[in-house]
Protein backbone atom coordinates (compact mmCIF):
# COMPACT_ATOMS: atom_id res chain seq x y z
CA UNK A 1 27.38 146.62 32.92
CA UNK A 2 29.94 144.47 34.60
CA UNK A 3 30.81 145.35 38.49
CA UNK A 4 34.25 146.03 37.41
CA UNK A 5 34.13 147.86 34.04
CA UNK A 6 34.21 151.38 34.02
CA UNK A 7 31.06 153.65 35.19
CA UNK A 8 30.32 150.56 36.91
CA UNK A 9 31.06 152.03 40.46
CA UNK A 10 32.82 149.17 41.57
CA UNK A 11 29.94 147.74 42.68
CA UNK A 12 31.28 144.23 44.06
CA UNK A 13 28.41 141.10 44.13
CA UNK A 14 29.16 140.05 47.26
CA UNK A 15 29.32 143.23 49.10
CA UNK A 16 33.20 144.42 48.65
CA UNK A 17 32.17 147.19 46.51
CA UNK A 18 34.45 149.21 48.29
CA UNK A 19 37.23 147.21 48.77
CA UNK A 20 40.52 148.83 48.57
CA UNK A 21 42.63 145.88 46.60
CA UNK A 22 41.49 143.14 44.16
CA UNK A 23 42.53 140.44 46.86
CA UNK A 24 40.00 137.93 47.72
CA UNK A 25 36.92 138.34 50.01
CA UNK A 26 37.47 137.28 53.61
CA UNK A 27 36.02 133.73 53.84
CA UNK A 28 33.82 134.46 56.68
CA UNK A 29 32.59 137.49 55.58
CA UNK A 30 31.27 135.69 52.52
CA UNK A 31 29.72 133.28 54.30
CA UNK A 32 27.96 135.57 56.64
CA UNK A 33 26.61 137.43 53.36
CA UNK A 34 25.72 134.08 51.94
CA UNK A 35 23.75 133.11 54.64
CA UNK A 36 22.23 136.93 54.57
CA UNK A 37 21.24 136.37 51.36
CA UNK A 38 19.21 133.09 51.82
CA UNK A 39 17.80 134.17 55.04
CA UNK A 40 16.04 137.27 52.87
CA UNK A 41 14.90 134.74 49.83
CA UNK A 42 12.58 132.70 52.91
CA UNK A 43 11.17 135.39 54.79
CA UNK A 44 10.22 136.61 51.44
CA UNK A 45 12.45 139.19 50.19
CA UNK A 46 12.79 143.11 50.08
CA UNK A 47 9.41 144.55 48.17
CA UNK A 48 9.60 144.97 45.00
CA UNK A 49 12.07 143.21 44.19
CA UNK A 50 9.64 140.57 42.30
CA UNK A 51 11.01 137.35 44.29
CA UNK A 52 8.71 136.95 46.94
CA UNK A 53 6.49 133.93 45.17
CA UNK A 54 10.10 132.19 44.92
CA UNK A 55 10.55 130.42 47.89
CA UNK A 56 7.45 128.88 47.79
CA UNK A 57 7.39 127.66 44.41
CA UNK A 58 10.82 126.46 46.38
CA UNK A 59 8.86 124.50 48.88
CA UNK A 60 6.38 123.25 46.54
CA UNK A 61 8.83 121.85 44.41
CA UNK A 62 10.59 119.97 47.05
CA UNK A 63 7.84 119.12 48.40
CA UNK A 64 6.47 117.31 45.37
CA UNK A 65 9.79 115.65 44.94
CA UNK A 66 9.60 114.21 48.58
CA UNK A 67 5.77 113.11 48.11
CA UNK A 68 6.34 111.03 44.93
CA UNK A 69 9.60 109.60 46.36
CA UNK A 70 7.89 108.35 49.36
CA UNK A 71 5.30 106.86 47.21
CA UNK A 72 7.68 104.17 45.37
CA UNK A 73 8.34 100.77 46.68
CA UNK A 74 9.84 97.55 45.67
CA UNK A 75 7.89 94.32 45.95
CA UNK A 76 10.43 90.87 45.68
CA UNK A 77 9.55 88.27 43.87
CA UNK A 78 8.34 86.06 46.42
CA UNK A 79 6.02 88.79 47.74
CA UNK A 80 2.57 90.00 46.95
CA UNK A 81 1.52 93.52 47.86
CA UNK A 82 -2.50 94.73 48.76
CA UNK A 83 -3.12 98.34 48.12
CA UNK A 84 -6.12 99.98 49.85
CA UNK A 85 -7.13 103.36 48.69
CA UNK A 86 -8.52 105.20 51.20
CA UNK A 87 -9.28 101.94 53.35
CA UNK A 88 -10.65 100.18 51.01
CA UNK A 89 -9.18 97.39 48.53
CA UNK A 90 -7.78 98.70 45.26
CA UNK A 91 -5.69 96.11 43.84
CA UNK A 92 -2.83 93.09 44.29
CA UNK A 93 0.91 94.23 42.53
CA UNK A 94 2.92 91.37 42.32
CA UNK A 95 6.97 91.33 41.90
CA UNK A 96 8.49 94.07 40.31
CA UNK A 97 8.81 98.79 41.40
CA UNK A 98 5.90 100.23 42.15
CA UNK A 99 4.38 103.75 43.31
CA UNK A 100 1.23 104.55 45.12
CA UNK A 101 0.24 107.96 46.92
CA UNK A 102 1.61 108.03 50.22
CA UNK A 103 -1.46 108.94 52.76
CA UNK A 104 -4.20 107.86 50.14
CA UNK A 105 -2.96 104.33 49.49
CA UNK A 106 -1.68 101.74 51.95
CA UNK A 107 0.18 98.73 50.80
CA UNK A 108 0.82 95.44 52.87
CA UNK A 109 3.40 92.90 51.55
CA UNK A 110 2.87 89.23 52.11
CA UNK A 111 5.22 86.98 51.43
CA UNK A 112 3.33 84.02 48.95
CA UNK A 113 6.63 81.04 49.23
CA UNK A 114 7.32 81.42 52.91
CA UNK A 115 6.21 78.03 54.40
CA UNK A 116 5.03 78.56 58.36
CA UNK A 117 4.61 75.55 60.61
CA UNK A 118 2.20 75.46 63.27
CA UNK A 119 2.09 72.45 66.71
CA UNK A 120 -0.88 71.51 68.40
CA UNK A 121 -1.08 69.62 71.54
CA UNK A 122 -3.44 68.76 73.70
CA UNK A 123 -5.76 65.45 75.29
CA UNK A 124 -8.81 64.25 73.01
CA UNK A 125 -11.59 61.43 73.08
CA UNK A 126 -11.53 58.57 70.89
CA UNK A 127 -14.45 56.80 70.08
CA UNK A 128 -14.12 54.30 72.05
CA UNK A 129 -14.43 56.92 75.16
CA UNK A 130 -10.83 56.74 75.64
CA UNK A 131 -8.24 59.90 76.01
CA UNK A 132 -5.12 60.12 74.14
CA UNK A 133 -2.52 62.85 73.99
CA UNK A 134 -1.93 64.03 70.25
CA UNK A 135 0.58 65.89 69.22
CA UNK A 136 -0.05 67.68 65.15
CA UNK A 137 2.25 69.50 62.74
CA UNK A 138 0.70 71.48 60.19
CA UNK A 139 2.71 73.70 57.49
CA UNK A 140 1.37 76.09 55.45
CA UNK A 141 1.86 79.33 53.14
CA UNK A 142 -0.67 82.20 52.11
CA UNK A 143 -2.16 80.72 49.02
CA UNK A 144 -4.49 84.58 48.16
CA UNK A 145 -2.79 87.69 50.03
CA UNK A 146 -6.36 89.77 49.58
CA UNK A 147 -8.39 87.14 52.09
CA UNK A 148 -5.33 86.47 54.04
CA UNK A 149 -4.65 90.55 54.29
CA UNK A 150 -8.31 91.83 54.94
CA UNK A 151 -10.53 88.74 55.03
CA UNK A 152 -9.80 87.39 59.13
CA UNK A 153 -8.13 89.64 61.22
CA UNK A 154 -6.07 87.33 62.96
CA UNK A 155 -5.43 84.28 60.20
CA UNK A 156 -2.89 82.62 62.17
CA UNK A 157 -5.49 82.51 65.20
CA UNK A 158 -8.27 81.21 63.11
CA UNK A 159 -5.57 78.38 61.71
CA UNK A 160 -4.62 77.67 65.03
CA UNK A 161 -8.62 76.99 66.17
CA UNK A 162 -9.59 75.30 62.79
CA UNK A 163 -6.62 72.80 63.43
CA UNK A 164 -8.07 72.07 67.11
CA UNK A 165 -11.54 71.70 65.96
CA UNK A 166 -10.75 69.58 63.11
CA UNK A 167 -8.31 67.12 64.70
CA UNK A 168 -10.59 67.01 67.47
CA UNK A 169 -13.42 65.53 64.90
CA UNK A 170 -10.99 62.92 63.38
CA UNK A 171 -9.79 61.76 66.34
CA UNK A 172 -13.28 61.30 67.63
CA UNK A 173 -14.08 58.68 65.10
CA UNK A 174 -11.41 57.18 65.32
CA UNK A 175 -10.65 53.98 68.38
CA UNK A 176 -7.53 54.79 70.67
CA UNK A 177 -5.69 51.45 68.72
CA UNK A 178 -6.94 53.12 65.71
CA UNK A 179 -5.19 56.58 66.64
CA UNK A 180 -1.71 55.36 68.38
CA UNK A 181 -0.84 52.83 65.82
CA UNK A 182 -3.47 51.29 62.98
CA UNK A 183 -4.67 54.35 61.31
CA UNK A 184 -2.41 57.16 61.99
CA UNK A 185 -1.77 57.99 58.47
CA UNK A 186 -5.27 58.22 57.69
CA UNK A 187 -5.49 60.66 60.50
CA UNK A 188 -3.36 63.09 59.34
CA UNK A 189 -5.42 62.86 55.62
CA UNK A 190 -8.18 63.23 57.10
CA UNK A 191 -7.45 66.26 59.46
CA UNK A 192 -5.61 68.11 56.33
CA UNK A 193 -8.61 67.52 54.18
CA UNK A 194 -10.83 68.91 56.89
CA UNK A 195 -8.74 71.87 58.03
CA UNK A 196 -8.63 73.10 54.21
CA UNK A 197 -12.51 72.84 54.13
CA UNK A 198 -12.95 75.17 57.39
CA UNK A 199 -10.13 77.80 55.96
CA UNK A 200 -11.78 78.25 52.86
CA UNK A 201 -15.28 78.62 54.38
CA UNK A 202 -13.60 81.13 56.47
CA UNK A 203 -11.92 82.58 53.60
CA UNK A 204 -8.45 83.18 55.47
CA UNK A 205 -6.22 83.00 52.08
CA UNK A 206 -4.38 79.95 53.45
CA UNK A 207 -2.67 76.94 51.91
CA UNK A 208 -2.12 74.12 53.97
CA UNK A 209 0.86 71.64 52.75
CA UNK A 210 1.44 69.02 54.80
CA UNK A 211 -0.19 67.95 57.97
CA UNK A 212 2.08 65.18 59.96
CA UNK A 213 0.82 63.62 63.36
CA UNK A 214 4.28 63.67 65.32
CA UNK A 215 2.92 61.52 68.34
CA UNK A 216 -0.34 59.78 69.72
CA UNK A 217 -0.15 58.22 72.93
CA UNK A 218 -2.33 57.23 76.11
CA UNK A 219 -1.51 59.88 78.96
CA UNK A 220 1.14 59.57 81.34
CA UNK A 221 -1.40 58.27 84.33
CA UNK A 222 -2.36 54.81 82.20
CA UNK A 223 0.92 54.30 80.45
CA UNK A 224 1.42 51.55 81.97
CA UNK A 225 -1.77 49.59 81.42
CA UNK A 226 -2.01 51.09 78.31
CA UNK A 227 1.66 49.33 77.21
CA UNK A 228 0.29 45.76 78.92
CA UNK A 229 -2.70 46.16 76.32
CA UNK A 230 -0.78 46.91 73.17
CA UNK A 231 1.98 44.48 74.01
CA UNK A 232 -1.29 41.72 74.08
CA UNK A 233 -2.43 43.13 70.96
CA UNK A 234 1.46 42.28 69.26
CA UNK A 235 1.14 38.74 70.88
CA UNK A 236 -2.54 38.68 69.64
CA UNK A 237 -0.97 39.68 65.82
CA UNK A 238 2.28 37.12 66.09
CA UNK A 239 -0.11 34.23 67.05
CA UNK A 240 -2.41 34.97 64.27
CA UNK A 241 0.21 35.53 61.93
CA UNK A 242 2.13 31.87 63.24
CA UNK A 243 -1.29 30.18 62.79
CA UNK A 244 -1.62 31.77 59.33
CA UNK A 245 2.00 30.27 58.48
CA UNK A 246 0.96 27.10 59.59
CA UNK A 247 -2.52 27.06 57.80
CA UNK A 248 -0.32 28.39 54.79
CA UNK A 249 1.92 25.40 55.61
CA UNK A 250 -0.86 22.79 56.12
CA UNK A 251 -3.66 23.49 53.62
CA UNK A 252 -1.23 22.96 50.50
CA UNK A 253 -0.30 18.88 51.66
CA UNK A 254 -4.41 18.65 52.52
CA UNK A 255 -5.44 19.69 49.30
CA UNK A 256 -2.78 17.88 47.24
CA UNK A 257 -3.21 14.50 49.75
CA UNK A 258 -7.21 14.99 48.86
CA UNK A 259 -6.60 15.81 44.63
CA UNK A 260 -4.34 12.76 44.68
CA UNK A 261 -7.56 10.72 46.46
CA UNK A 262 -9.92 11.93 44.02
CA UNK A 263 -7.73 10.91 41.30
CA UNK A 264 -6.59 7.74 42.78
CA UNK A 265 -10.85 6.68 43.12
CA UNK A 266 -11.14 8.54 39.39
CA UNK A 267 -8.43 5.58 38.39
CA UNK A 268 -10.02 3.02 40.37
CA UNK A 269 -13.60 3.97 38.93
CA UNK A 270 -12.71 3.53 34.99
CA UNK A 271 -10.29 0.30 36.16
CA UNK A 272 -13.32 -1.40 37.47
CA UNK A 273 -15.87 0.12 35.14
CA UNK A 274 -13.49 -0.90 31.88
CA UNK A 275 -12.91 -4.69 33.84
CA UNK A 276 -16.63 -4.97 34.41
CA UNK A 277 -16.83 -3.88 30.64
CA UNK A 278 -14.28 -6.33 29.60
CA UNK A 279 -15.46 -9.07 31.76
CA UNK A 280 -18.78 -8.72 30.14
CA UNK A 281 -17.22 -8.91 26.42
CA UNK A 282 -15.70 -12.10 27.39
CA UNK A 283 -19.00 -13.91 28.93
CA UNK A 284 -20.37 -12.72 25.89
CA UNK A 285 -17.57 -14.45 23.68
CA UNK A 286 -17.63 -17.51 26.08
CA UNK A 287 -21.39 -18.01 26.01
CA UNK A 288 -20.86 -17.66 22.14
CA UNK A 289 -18.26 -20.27 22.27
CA UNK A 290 -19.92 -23.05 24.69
CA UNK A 291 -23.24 -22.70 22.11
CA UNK A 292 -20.91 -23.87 20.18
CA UNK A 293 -19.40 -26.67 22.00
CA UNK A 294 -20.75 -27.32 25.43
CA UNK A 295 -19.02 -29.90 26.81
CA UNK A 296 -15.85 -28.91 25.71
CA UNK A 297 -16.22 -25.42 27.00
CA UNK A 298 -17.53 -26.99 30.22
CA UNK A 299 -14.85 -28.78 30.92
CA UNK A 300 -12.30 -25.85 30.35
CA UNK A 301 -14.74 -23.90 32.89
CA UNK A 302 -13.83 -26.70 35.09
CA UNK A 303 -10.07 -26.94 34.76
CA UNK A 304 -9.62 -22.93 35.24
CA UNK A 305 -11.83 -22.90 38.26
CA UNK A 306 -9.85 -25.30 39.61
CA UNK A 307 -6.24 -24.06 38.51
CA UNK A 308 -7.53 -20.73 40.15
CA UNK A 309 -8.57 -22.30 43.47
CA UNK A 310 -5.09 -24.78 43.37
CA UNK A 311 -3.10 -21.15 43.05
CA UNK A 312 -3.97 -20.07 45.95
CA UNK A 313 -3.81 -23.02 48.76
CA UNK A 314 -0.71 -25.47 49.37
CA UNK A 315 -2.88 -28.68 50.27
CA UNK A 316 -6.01 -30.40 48.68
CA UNK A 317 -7.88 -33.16 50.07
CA UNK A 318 -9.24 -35.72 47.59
CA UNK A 319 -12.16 -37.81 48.13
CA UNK A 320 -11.72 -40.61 45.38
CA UNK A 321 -15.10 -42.03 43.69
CA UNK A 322 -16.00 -45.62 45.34
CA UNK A 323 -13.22 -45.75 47.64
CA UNK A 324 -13.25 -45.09 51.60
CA UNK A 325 -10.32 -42.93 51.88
CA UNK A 326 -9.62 -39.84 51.67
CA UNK A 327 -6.36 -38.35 49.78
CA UNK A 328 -4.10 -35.52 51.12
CA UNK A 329 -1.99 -34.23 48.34
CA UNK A 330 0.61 -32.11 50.18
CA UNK A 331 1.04 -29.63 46.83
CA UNK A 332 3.78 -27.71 48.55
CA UNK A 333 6.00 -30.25 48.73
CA UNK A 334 5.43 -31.57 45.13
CA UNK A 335 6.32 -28.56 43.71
CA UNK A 336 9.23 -28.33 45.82
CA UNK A 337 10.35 -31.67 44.32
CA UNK A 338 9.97 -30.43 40.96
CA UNK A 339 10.56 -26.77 41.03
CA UNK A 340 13.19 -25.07 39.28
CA UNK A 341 15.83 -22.37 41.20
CA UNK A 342 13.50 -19.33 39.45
CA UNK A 343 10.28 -21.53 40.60
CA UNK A 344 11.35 -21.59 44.23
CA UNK A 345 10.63 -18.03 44.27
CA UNK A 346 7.02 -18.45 43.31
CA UNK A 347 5.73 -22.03 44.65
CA UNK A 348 2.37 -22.37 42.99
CA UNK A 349 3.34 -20.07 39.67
CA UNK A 350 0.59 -21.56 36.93
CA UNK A 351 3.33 -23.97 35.32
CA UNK A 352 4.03 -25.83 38.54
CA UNK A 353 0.04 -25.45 39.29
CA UNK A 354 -0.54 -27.49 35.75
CA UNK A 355 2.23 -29.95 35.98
CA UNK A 356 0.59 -31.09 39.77
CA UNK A 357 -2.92 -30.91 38.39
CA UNK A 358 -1.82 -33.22 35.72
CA UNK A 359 0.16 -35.90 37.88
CA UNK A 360 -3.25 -35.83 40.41
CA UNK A 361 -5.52 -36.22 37.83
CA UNK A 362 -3.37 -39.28 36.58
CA UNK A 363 -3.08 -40.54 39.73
CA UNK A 364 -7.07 -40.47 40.35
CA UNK A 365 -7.66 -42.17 37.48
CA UNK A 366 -5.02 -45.15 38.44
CA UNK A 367 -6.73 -45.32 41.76
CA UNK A 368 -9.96 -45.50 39.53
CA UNK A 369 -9.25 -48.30 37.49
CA UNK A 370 -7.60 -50.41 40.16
CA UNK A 371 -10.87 -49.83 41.82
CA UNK A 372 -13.11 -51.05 39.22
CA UNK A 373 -10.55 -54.03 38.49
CA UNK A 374 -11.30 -55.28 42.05
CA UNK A 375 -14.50 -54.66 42.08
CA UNK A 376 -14.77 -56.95 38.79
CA UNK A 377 -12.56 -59.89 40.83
CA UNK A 378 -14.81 -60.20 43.49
């Protein structure tokens, strides 16, 4: 029955049963019964009025509600995220809204794209037992959150130590030339290589990227000598690299001046072989002929060995057959007399050679016979 029908006593809900007009509650007063009214549902109510499990059913509820909320969590999508259950590990969630009970589960996040950088510095011996201040930039990124998470306790440490001890090793086999200037790529290959080897023995769940050697140099106290040296070794590398441009330079005209010898005695070599070879085809023809006809052949012997030695001198003394003198025959002048302008050029040419042997020979036999005709007087 309805508070305000009939029989229904008046009975007003909020405690204004007997209220003398149908006005509204004071506002205070209703929220002084309000808060009554709640303050009666948590201590647990009146008895018997069947609501005293209520309020913590209440609790429960709420409770519940709180618990699971707490237990939901975002991971990005550069991020990986280690669960352990009850300390130990569970499992890796990658990107994406997760839940896990709070107080049973514990989740670390680790971002997987951030790249880190980490400097050493610090004074090392080369192999050459020299010292040499190095200076090393490594960058890296957590390649597996589990080992990075709950493998090493302090990764970054361990990185820090496994750079040291590996740059320490390369730079120990390596000369302090080597290090400052000739090898300092190989260096940083080497050291990278190395460093990645000692963080995966030590399973730290790190990825090294790049590993750059940002300065090598002699320490401050023997920078000076240390600059006299390397500014010998430039001087040391232009000379070498002058005398290689010269050999460069050189070589070439040797080998072409000794190729053009070789072929110049190659040419010489068949000339003389194939005159030698020709020379003996014409004995051969010319002992063939003078079978033949001796005396004539002799006599032709005669006349070119004596055109050939006439060729070459200006002046021939003649000692004539049964006479006491002795004849000069000044050639050079005979063939002046009867040279021609293109002759004059070329004094004893074999036409002016011929024409002289003939007027001599003509001459010795006029001497000859006027000899003989005096001889015949007497």
């Amino acid at each position: 029955m309805a508070w305000n029908e009939p029989g229904g006593n008046n009975k007003d809900p909020w405690g204004g049963g007997n209220r003398k007009n149908d006005g509204p509650p004071d506002l205070d007063e209703l929220i002084r019964k309000i808060q009554q009214k709640l303050g009666g549902l948590f201590r647990g109510g009146s008895p018997g009025t069947g609501t005293g499990n209520f309020p913590w059913m209440l609790i429960l509820v709420l409770g519940a509600l709180i618990y699971a909320g707490l237990g939901i969590y975002q991971v990005n999508a550069n991020e990986a995220a280690v669960v352990l259950r009850l300390g130990k590990y569970h499992t890796t969630e990658s990107a994406g809204l997760h839940w896990n009970p709070p107080l049973i589960d514990s989740v670390t996040k680790v971002n997987m794209t951030e790249v880190r950088t980490e400097r050493t510095t610090g004074q090392m011996l080369t192999e050459d037992a020299n010292i040499v201040e190095v200076v090393l930039t490594v960058q890296w990124q957590v390649g597996d959150a589990e080992s990075y998470v709950l493998r090493v306790r302090d990764p970054v440490k361990s990185l820090q130590e496994a750079t040291d001890s590996a740059l320490r090793h390369v730079v120990g086999s390596l000369t302090l030339n080597g290090v400052i200037s000739q090898n300092r790529t190989q260096v940083s290959t080497d050291t990278q290589q190395r460093l990645q080897e000692y963080l995966d023995l030590y399973q730290t769940g790190i990825l090294i990227d790049v590993v750059n050697l940002t300065d090598a140099k002699a320490p401050r106290e023997v920078q000076d000598a240390f600059d006299d040296v390397t500014k010998a070794r430039e001087d040391e590398v232009r000379l070498q690299n002058e005398a290689q441009a010269y050999a460069n330079q050189v070589i070439p005209v040797a080998r072409g001046q000794a190729q053009r010898i070789l072929e110049e005695a190659e040419g010489y070599k068949a000339r003389v072989v194939e005159s030698a070879r020709g020379e003996a085809v014409r004995f051969e023809k010319l002992l063939t002929e003078y079978e033949r006809a001796p005396e004539v052949t002799r006599e032709r012997l005669y006349l070119d060995a004596v055109q050939e030695v006439m060729s070459g001198t200006s002046k021939v003394m003649v000692d004539v057959e049964g006479g006491n003198n002795i004849m000069y025959l000044p050639l050079d002048k005979l063939a002046q007399e009867s040279a021609t302008p293109a002759a004059q050029r070329q004094d004893t040419s074999p036409i002016v050679v011929e024409e002289v042997y003939q007027r001599v020979v003509e001459r010795l036999r006029n001497d000859a016979a006027n000899s003989r005709r005096s001889q015949t007087v007497r």
